[in-house]
PDB file of N, CA and C in Angstrom:
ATOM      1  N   UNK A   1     136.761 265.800 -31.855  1.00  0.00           N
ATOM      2  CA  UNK A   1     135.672 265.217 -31.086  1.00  0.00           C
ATOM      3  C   UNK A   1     136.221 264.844 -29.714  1.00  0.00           C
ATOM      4  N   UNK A   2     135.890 265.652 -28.690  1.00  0.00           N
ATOM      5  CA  UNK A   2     135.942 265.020 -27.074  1.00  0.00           C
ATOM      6  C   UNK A   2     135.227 263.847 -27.059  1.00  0.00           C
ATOM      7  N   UNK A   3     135.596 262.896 -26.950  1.00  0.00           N
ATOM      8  CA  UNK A   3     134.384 261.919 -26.157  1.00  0.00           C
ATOM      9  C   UNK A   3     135.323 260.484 -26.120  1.00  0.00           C
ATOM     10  N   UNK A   4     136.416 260.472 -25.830  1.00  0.00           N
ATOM     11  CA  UNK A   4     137.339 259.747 -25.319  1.00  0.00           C
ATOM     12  C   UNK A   4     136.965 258.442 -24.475  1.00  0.00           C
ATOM     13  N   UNK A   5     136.417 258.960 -23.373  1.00  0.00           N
ATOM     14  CA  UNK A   5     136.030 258.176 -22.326  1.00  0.00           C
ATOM     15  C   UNK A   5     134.784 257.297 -22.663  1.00  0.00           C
ATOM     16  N   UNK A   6     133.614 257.548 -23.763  1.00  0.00           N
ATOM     17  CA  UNK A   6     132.689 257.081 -24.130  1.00  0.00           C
ATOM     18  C   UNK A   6     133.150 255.593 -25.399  1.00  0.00           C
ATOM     19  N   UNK A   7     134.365 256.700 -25.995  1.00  0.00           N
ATOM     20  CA  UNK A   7     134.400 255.801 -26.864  1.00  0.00           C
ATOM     21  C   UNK A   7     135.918 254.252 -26.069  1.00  0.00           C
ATOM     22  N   UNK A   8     136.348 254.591 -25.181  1.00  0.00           N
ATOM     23  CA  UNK A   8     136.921 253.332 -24.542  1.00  0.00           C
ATOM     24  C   UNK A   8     135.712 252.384 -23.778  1.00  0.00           C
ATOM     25  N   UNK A   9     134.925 253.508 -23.564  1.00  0.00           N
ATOM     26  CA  UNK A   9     133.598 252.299 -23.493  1.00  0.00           C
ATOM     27  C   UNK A   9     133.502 250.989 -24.732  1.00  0.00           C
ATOM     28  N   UNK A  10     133.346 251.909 -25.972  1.00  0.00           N
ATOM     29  CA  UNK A  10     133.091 251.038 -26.720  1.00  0.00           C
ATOM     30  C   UNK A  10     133.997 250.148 -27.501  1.00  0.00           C
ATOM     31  N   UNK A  11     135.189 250.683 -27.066  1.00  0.00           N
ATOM     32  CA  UNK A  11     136.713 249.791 -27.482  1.00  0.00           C
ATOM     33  C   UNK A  11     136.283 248.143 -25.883  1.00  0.00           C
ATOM     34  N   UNK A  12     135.696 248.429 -24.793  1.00  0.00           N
ATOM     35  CA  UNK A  12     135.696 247.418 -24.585  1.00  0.00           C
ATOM     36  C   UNK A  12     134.584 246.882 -24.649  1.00  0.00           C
ATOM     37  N   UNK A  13     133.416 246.895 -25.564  1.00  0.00           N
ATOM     38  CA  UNK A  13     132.583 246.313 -25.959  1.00  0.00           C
ATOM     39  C   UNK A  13     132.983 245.565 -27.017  1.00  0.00           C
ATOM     40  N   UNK A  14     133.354 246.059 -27.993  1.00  0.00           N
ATOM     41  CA  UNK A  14     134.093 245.203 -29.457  1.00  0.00           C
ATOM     42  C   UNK A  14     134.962 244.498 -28.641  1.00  0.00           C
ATOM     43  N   UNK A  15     136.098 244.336 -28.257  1.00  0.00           N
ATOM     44  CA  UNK A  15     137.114 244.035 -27.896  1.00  0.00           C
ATOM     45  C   UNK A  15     137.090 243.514 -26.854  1.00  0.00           C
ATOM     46  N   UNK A  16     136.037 242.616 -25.622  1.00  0.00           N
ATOM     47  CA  UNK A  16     136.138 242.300 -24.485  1.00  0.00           C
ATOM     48  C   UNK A  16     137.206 241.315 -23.739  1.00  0.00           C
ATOM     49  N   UNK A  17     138.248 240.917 -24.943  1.00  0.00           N
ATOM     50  CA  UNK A  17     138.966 240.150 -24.507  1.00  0.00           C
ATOM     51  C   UNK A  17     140.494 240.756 -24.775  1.00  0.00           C
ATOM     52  N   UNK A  18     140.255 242.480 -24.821  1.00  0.00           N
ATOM     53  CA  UNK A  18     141.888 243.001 -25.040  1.00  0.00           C
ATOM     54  C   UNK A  18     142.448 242.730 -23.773  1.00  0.00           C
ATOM     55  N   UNK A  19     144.080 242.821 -24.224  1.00  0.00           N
ATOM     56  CA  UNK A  19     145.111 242.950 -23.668  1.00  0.00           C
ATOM     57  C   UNK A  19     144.497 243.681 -22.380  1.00  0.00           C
ATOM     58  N   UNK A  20     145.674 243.214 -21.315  1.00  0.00           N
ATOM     59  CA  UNK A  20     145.646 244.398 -19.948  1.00  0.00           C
ATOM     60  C   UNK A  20     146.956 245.052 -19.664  1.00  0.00           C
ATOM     61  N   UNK A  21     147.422 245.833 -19.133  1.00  0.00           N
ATOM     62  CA  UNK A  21     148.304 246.768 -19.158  1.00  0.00           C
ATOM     63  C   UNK A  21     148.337 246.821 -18.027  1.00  0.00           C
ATOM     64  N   UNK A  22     149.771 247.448 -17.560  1.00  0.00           N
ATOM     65  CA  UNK A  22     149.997 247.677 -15.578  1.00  0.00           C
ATOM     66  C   UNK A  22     148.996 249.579 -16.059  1.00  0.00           C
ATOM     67  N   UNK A  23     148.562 249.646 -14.597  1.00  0.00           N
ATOM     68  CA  UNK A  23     148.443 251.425 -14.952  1.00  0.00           C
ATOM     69  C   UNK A  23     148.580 251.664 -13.467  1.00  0.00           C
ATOM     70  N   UNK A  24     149.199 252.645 -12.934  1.00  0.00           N
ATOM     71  CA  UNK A  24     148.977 253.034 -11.535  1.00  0.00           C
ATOM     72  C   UNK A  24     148.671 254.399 -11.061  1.00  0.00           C
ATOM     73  N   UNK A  25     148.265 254.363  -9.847  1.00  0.00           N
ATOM     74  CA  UNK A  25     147.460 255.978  -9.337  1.00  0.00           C
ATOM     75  C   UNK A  25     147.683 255.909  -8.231  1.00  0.00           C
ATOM     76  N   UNK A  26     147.457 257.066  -7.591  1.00  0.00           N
ATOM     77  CA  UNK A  26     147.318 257.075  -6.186  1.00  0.00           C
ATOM     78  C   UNK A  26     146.244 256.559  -5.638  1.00  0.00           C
ATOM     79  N   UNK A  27     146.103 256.319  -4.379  1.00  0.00           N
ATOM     80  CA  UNK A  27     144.819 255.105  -3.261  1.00  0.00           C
ATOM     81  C   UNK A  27     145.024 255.772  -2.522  1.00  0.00           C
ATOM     82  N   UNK A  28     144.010 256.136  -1.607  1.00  0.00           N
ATOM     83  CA  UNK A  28     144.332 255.962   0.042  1.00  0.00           C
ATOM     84  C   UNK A  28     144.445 254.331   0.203  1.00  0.00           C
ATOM     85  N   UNK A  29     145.383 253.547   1.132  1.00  0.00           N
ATOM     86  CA  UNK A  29     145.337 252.362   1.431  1.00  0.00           C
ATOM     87  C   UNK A  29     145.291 252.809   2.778  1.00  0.00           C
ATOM     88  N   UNK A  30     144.344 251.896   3.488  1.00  0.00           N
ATOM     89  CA  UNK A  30     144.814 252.002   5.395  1.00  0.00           C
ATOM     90  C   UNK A  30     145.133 253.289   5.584  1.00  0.00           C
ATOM     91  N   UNK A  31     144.489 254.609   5.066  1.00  0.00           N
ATOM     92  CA  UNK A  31     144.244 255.851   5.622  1.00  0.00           C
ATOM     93  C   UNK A  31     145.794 256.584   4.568  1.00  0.00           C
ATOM     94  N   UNK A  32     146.370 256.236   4.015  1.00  0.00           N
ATOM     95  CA  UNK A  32     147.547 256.431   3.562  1.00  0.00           C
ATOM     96  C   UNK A  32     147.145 256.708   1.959  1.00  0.00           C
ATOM     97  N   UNK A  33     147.935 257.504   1.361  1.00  0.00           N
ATOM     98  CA  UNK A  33     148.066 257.386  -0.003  1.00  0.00           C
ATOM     99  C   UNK A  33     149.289 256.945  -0.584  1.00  0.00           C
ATOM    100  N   UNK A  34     148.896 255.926  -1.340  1.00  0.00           N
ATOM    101  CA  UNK A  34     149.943 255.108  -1.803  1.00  0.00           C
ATOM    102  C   UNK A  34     149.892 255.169  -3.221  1.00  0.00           C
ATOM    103  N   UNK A  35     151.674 254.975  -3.923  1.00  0.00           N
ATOM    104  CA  UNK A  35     151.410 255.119  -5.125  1.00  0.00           C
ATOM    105  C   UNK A  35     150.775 253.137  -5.690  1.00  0.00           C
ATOM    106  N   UNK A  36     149.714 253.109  -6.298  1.00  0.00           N
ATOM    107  CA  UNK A  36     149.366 251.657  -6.766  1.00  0.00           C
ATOM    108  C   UNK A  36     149.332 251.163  -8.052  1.00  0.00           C
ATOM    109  N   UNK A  37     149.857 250.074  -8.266  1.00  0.00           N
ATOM    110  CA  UNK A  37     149.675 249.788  -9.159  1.00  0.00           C
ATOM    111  C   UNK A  37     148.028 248.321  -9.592  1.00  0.00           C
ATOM    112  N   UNK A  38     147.869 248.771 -10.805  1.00  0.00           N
ATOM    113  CA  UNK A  38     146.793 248.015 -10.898  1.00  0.00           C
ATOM    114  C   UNK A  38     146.519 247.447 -12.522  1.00  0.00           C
ATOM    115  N   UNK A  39     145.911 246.368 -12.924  1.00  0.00           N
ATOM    116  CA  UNK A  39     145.670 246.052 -14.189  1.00  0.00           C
ATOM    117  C   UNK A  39     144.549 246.659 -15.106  1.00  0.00           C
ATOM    118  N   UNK A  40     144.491 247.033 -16.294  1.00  0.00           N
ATOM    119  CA  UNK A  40     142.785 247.428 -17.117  1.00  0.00           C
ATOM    120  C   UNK A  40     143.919 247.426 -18.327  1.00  0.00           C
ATOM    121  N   UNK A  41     142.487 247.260 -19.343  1.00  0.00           N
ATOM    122  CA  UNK A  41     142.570 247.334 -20.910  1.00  0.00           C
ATOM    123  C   UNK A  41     142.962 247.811 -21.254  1.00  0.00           C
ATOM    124  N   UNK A  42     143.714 247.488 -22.293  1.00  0.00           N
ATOM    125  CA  UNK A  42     145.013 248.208 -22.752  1.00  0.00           C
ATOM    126  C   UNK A  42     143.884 249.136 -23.953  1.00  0.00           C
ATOM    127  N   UNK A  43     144.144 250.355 -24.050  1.00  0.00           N
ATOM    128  CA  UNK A  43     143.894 251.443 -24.439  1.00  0.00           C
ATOM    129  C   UNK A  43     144.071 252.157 -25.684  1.00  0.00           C
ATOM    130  N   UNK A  44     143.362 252.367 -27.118  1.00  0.00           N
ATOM    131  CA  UNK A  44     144.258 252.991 -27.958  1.00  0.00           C
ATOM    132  C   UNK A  44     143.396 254.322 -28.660  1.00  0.00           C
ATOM    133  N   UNK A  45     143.344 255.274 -28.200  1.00  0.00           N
ATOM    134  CA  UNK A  45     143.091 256.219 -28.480  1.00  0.00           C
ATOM    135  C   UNK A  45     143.454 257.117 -30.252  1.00  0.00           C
ATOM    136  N   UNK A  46     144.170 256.499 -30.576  1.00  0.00           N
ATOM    137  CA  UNK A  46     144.866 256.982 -31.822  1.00  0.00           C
ATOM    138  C   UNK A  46     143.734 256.671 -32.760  1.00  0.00           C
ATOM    139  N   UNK A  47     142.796 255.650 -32.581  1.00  0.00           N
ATOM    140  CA  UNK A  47     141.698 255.451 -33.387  1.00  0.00           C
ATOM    141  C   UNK A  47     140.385 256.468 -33.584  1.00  0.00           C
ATOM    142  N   UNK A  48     140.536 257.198 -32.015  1.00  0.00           N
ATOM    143  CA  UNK A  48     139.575 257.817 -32.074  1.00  0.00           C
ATOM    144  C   UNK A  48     139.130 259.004 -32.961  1.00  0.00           C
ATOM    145  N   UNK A  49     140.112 260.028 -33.810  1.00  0.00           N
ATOM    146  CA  UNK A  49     139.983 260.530 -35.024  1.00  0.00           C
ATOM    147  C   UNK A  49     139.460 259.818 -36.130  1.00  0.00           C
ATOM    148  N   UNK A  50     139.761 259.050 -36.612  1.00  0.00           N
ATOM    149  CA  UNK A  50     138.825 257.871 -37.602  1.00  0.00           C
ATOM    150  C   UNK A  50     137.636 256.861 -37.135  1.00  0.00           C
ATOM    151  N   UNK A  51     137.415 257.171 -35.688  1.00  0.00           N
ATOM    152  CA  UNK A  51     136.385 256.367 -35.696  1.00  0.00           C
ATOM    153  C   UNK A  51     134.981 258.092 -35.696  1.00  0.00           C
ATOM    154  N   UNK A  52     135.641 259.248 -35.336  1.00  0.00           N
ATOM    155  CA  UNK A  52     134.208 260.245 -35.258  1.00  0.00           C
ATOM    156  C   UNK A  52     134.011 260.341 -36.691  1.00  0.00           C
ATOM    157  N   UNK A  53     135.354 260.663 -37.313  1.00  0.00           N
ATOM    158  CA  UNK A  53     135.424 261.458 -38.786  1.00  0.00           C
ATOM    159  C   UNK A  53     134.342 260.056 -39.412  1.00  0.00           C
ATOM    160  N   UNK A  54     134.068 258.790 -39.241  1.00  0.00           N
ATOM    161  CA  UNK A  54     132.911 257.772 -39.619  1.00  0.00           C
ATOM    162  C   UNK A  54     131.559 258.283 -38.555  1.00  0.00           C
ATOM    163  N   UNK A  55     131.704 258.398 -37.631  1.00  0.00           N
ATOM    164  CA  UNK A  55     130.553 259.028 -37.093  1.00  0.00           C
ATOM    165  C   UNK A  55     129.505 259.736 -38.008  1.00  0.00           C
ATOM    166  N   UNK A  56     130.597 260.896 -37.918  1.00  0.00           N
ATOM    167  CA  UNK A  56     130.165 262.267 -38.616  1.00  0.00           C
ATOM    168  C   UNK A  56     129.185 261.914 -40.205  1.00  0.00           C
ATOM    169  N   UNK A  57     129.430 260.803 -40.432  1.00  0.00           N
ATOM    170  CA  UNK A  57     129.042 260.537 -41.837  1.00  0.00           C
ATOM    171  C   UNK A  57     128.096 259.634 -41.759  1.00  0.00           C
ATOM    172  N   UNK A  58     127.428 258.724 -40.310  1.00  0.00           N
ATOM    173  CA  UNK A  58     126.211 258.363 -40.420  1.00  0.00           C
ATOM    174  C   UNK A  58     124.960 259.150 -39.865  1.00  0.00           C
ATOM    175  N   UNK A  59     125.284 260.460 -39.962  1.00  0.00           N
ATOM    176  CA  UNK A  59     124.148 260.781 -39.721  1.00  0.00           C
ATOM    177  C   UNK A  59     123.375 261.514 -38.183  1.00  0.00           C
ATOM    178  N   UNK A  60     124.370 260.777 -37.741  1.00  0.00           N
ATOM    179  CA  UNK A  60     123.727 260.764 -36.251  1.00  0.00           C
ATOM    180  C   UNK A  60     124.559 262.402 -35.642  1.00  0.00           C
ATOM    181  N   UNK A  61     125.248 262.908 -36.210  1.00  0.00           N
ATOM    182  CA  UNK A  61     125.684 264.241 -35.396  1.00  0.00           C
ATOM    183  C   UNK A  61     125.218 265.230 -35.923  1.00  0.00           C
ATOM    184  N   UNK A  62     124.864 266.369 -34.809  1.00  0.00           N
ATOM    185  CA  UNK A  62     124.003 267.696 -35.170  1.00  0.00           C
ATOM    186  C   UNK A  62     125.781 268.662 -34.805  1.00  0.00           C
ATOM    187  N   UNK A  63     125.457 270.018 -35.541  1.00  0.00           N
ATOM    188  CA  UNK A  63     126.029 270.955 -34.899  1.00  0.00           C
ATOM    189  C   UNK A  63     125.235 271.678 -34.611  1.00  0.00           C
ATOM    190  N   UNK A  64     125.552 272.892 -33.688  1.00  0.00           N
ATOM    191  CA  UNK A  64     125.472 273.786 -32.462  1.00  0.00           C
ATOM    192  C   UNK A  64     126.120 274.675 -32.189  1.00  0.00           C
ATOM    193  N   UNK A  65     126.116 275.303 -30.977  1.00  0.00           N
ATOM    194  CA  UNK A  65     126.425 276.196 -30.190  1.00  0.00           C
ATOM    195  C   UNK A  65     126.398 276.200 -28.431  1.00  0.00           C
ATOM    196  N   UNK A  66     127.584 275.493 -28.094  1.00  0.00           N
ATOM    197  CA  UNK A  66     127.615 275.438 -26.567  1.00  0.00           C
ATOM    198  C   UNK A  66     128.335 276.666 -26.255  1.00  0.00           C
ATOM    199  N   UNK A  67     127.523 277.584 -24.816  1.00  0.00           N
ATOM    200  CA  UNK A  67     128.372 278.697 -25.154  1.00  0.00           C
ATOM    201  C   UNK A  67     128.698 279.461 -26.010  1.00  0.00           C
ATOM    202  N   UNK A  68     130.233 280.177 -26.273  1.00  0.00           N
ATOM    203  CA  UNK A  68     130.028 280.439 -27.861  1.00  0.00           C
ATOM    204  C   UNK A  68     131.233 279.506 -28.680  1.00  0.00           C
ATOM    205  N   UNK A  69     131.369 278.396 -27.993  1.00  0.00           N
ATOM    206  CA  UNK A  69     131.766 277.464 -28.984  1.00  0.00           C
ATOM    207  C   UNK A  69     131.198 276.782 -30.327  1.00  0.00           C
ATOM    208  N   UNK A  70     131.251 276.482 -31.520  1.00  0.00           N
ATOM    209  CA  UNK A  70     130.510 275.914 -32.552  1.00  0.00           C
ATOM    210  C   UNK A  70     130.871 274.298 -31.946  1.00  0.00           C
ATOM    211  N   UNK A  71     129.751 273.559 -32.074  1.00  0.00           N
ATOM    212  CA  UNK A  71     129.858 271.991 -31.738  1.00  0.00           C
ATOM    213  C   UNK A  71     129.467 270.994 -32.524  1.00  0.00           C
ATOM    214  N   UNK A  72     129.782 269.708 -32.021  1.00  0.00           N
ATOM    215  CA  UNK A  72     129.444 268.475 -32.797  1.00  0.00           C
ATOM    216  C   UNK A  72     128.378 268.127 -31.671  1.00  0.00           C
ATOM    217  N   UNK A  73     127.165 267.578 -31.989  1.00  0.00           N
ATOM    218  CA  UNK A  73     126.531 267.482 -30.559  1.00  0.00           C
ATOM    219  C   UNK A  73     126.125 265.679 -30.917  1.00  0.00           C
ATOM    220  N   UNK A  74     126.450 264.929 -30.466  1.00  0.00           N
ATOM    221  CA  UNK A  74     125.613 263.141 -30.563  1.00  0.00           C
ATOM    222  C   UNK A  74     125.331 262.844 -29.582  1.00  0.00           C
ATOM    223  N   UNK A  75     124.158 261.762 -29.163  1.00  0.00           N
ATOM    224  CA  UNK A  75     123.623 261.208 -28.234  1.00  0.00           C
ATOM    225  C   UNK A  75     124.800 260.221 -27.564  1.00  0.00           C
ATOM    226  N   UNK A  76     124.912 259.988 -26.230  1.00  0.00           N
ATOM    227  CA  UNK A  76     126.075 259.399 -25.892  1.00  0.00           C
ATOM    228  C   UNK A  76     125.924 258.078 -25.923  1.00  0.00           C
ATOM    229  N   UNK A  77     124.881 257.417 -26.102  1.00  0.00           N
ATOM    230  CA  UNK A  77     124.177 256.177 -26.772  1.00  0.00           C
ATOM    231  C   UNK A  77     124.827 255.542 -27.820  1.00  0.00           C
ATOM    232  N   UNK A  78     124.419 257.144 -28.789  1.00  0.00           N
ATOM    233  CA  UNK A  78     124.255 256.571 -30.391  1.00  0.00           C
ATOM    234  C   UNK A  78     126.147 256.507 -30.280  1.00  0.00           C
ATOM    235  N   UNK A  79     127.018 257.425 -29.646  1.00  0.00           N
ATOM    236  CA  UNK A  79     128.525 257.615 -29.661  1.00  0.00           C
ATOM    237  C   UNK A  79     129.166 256.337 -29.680  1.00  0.00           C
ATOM    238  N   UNK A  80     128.508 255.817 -28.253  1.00  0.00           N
ATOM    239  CA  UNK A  80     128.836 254.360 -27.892  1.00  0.00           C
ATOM    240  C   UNK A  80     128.791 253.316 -29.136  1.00  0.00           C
ATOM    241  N   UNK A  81     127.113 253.359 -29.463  1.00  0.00           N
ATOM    242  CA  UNK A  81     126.859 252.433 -30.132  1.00  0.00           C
ATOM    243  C   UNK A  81     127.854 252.347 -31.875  1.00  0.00           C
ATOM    244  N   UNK A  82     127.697 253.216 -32.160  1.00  0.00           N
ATOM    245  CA  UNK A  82     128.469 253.486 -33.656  1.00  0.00           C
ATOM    246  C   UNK A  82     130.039 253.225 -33.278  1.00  0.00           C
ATOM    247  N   UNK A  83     130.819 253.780 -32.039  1.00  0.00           N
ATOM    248  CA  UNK A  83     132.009 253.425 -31.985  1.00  0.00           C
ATOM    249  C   UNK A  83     132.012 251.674 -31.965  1.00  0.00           C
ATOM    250  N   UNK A  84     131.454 251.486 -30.941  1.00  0.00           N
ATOM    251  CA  UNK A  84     131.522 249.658 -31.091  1.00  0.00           C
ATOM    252  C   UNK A  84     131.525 248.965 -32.531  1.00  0.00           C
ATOM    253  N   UNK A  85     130.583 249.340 -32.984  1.00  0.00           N
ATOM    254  CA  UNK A  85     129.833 249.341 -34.199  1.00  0.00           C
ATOM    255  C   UNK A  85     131.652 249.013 -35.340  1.00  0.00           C
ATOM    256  N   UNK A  86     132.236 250.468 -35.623  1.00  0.00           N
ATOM    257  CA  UNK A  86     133.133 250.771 -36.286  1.00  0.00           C
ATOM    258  C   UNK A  86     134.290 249.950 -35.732  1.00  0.00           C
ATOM    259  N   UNK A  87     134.739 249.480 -34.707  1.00  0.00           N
ATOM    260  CA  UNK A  87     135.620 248.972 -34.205  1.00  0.00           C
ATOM    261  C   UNK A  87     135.438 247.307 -34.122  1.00  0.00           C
ATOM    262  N   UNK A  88     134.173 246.720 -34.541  1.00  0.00           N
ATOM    263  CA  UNK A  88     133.932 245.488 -34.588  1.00  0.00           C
ATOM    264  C   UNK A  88     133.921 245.502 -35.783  1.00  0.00           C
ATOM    265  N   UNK A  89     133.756 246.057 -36.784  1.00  0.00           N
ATOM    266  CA  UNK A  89     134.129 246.138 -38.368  1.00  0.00           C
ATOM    267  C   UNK A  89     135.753 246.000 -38.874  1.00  0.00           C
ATOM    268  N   UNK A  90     136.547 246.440 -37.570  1.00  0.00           N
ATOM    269  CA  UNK A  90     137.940 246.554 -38.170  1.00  0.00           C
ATOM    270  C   UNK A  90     138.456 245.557 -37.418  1.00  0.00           C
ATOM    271  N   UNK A  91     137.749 244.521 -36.507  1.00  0.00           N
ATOM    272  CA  UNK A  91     138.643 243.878 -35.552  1.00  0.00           C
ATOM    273  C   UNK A  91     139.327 242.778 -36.494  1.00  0.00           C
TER     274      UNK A  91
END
């Protein structure tokens, strides 16, 4: 299941008071690109295999055909909502 970015949505919905972590990127600062550093939520992705493989089992995912890929297709709503959902169950 791609949907990474949806479901750190919902890691900081359950979780609004995780940890923060250094993370840094490039900026332009003052016309310049600088390497920066900056603070956000500390991150754990390793969940995200056990939180679809529970997805997958309420219901809410269709398969498909994007292209000629075979797919998992869910509303990015319902993604959100069920990840929060599953992750406030295990907090």
């Amino acid at each position: 299941m791609t949907a990474a970015p949806h479901l750190h949505l919902a890691e900081r919905r359950a979780e609004p008071d995780a940890p923060v972590e250094d993370a840094y990127a490039p900026l332009m600062v003052n016309g310049e690109r600088r390497w920066t550093r900056y603070r956000m939520p500390a991150k754990d992705s390793d969940r995200f295999p056990a939180i679809g493989a529970w997805i997958e089992t309420q219901g809410a995912v269709t398969h498909g055909t994007l292209g000629m890929a075979q797919s998992r297709l869910i509303a990015i709503r319902k993604l959100v909502d069920l990840g929060t959902e599953w992750l406030r169950q295990r907090a």
